[in-house]
C-alpha atoms as a PDB file:
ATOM      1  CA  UNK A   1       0.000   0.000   0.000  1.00  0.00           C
ATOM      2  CA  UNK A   2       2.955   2.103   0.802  1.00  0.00           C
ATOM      3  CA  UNK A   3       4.282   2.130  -2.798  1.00  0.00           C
ATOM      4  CA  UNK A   4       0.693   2.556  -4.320  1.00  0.00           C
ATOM      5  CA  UNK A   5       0.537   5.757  -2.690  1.00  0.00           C
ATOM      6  CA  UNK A   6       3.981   6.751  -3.266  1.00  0.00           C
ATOM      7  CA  UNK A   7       3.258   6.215  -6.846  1.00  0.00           C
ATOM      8  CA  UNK A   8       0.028   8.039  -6.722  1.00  0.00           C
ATOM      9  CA  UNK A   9       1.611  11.301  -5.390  1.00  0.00           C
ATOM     10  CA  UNK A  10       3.389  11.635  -8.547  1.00  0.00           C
ATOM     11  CA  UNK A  11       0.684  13.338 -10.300  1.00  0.00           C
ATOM     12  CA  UNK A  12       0.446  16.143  -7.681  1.00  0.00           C
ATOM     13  CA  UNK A  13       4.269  16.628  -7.945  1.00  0.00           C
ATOM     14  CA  UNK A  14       4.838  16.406 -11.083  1.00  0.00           C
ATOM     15  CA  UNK A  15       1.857  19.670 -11.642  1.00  0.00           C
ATOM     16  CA  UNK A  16       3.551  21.461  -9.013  1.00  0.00           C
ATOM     17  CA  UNK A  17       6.729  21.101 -10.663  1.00  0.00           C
ATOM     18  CA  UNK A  18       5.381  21.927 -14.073  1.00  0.00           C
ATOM     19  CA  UNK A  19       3.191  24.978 -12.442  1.00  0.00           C
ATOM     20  CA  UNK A  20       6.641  26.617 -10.907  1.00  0.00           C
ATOM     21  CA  UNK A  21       8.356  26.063 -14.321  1.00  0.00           C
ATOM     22  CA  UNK A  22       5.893  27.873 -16.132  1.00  0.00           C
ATOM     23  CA  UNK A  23       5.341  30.164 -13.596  1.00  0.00           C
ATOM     24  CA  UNK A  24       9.522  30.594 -13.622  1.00  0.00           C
ATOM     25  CA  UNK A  25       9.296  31.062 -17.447  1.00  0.00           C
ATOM     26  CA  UNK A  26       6.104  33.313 -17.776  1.00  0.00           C
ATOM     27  CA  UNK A  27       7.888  35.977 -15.282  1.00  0.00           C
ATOM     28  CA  UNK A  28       9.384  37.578 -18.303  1.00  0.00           C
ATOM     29  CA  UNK A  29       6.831  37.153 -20.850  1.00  0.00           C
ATOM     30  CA  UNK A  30       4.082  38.595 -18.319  1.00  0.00           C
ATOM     31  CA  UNK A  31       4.923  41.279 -15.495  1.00  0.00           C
ATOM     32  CA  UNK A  32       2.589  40.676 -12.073  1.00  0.00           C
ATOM     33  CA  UNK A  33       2.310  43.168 -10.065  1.00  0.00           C
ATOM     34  CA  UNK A  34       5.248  43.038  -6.948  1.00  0.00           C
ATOM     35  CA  UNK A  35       2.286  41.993  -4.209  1.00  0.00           C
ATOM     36  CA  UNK A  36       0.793  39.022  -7.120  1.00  0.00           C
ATOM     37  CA  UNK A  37       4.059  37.516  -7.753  1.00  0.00           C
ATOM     38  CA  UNK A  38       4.482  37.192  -4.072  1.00  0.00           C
ATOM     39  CA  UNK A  39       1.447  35.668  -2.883  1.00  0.00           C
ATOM     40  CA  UNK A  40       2.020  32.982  -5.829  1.00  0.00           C
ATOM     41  CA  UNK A  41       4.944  32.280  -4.725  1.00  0.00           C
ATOM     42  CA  UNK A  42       3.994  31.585  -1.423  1.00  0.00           C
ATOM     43  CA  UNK A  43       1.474  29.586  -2.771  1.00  0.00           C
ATOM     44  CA  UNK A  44       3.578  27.446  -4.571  1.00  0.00           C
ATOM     45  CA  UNK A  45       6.310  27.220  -1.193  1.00  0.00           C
ATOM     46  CA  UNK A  46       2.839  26.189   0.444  1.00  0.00           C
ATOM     47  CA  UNK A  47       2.417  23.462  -1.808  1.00  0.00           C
ATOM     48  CA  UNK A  48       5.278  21.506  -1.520  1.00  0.00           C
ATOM     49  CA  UNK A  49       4.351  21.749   2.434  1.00  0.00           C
ATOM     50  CA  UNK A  50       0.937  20.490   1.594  1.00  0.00           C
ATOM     51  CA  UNK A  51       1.917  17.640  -0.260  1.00  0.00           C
ATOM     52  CA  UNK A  52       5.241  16.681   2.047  1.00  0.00           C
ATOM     53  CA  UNK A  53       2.526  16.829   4.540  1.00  0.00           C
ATOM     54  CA  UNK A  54      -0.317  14.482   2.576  1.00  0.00           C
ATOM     55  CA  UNK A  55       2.663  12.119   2.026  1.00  0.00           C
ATOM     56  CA  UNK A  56       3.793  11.802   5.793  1.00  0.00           C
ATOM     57  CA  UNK A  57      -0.059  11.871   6.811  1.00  0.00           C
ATOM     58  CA  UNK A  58      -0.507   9.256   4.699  1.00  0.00           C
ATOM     59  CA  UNK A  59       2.018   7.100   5.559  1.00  0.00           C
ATOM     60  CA  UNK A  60       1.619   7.318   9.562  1.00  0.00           C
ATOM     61  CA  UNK A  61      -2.232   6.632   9.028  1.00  0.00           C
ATOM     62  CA  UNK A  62      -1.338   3.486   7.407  1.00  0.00           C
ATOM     63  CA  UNK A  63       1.577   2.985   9.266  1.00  0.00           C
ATOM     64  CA  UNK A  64      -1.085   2.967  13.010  1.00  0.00           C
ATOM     65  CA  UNK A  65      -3.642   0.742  10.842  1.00  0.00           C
ATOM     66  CA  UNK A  66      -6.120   3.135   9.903  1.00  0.00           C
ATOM     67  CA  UNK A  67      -9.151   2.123   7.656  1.00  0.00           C
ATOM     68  CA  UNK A  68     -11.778   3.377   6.006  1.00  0.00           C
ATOM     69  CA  UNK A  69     -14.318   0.984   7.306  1.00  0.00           C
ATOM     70  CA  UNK A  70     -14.865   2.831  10.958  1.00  0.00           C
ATOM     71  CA  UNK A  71     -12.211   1.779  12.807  1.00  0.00           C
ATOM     72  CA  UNK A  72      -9.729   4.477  14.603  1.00  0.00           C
ATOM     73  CA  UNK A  73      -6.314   3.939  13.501  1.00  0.00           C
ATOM     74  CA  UNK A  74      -3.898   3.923  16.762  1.00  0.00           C
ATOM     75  CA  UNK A  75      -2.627   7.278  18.101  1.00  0.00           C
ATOM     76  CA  UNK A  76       0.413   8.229  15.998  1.00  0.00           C
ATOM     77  CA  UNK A  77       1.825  11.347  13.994  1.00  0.00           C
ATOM     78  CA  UNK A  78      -0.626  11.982  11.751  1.00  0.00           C
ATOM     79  CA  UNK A  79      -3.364  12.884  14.423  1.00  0.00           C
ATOM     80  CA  UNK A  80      -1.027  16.231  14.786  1.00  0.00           C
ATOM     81  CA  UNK A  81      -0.294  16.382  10.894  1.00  0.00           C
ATOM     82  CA  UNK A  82      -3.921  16.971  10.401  1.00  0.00           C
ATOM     83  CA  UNK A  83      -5.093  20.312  11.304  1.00  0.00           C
ATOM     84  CA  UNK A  84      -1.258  21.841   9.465  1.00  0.00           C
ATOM     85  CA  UNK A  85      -2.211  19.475   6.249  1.00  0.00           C
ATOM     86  CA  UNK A  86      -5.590  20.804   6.113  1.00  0.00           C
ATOM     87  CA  UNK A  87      -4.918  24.515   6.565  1.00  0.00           C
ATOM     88  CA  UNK A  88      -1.908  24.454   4.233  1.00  0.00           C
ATOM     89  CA  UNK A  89      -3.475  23.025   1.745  1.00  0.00           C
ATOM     90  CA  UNK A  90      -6.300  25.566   1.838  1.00  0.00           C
ATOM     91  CA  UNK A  91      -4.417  28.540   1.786  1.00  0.00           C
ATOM     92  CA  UNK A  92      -2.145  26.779  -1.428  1.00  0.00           C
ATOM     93  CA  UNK A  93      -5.399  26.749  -3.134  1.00  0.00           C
ATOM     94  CA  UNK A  94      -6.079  30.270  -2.645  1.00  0.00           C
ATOM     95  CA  UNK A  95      -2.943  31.669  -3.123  1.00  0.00           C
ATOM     96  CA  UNK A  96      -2.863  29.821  -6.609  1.00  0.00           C
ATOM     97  CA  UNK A  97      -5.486  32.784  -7.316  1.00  0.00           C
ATOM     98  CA  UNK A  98      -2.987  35.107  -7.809  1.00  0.00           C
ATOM     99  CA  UNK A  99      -0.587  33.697 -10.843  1.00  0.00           C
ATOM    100  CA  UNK A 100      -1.565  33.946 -14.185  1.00  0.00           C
ATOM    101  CA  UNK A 101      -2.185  31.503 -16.824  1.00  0.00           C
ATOM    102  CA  UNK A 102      -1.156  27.864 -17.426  1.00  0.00           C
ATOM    103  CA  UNK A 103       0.730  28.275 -13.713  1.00  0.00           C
ATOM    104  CA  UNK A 104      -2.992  28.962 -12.150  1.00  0.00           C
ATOM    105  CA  UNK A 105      -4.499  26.127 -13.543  1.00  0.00           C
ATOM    106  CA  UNK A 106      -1.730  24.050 -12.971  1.00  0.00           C
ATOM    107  CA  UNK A 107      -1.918  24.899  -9.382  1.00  0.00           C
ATOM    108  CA  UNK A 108      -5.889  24.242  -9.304  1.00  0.00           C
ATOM    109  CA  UNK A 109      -5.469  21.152 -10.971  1.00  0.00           C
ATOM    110  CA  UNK A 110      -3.033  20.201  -8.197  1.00  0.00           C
ATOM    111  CA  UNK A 111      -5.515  20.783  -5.871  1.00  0.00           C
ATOM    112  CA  UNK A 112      -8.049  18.527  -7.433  1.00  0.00           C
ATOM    113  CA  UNK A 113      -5.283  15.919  -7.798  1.00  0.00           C
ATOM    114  CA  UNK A 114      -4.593  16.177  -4.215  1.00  0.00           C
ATOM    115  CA  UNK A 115      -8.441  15.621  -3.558  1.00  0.00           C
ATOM    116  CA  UNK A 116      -8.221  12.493  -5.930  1.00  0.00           C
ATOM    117  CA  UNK A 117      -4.821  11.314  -4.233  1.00  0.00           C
ATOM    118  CA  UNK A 118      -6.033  11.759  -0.851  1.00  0.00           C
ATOM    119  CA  UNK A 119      -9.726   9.667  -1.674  1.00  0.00           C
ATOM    120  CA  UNK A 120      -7.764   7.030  -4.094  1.00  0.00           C
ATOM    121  CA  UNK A 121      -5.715   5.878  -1.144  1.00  0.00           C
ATOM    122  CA  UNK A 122      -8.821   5.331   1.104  1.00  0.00           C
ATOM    123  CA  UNK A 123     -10.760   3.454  -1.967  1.00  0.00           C
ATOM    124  CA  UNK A 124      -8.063   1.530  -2.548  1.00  0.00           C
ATOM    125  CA  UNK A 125      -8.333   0.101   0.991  1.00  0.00           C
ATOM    126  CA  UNK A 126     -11.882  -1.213   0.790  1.00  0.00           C
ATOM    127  CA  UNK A 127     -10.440  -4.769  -0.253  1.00  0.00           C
END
């Protein structure tokens, strides 16, 4: 299960690398304003924290045998990961606001992969 959902969180790194390479390459074709250009790029430092956090999340839920059909999984890291994962993957979403073009919908598509990463792993423990 552990390398399933290692190999599921390549799709939400491999947008947020392609979303800071355009966004890298689009900073001379386009000109943000100063306080735009920084919020992205918080946004896209926040990211990497959000997923680093899904991944570790993740891994410590399955790690203390937690399932999807009810049962608690045992008390371990990722009851204190929780709250930080959520918020930080909030405010990535709504920094990604604030760049322009394919590096905004990059970034919202790595939220919605994120979403599907985070409900994949739990679907694929049904079995």
């Amino acid at each position: 299960m552990y390398t399933i959902s290692a190999i599921l969180f390549i799709l939400p790194w491999s947008l947020l690398f392609f979303s800071w390479s355009s966004f890298r390459r689009s900073e001379f074709a386009v000109r943000l304003p100063r306080w735009r250009h920084t919020l992205f790029s918080v946004g896209l430092v926040v990211g990497v924290v959000a997923t680093v956090l899904n991944m570790a999340w993740n891994y410590s839920w399955l790690r203390h045998g937690g399932s999807p059909h009810g049962m608690g999984a045992a008390p371990g890291l990722w009851q204190r990961l929780g709250p930080f994962l959520v918020w930080t993957f909030f405010a990535a979403t709504v920094l990604s606001v604030f760049g322009k073009r394919t590096a905004r919908v990059l970034m919202i598509a790595w939220s919605v992969s994120m979403c599907f990463v985070f409900q994949f792993i739990y679907m694929l423990q049904f079995d």
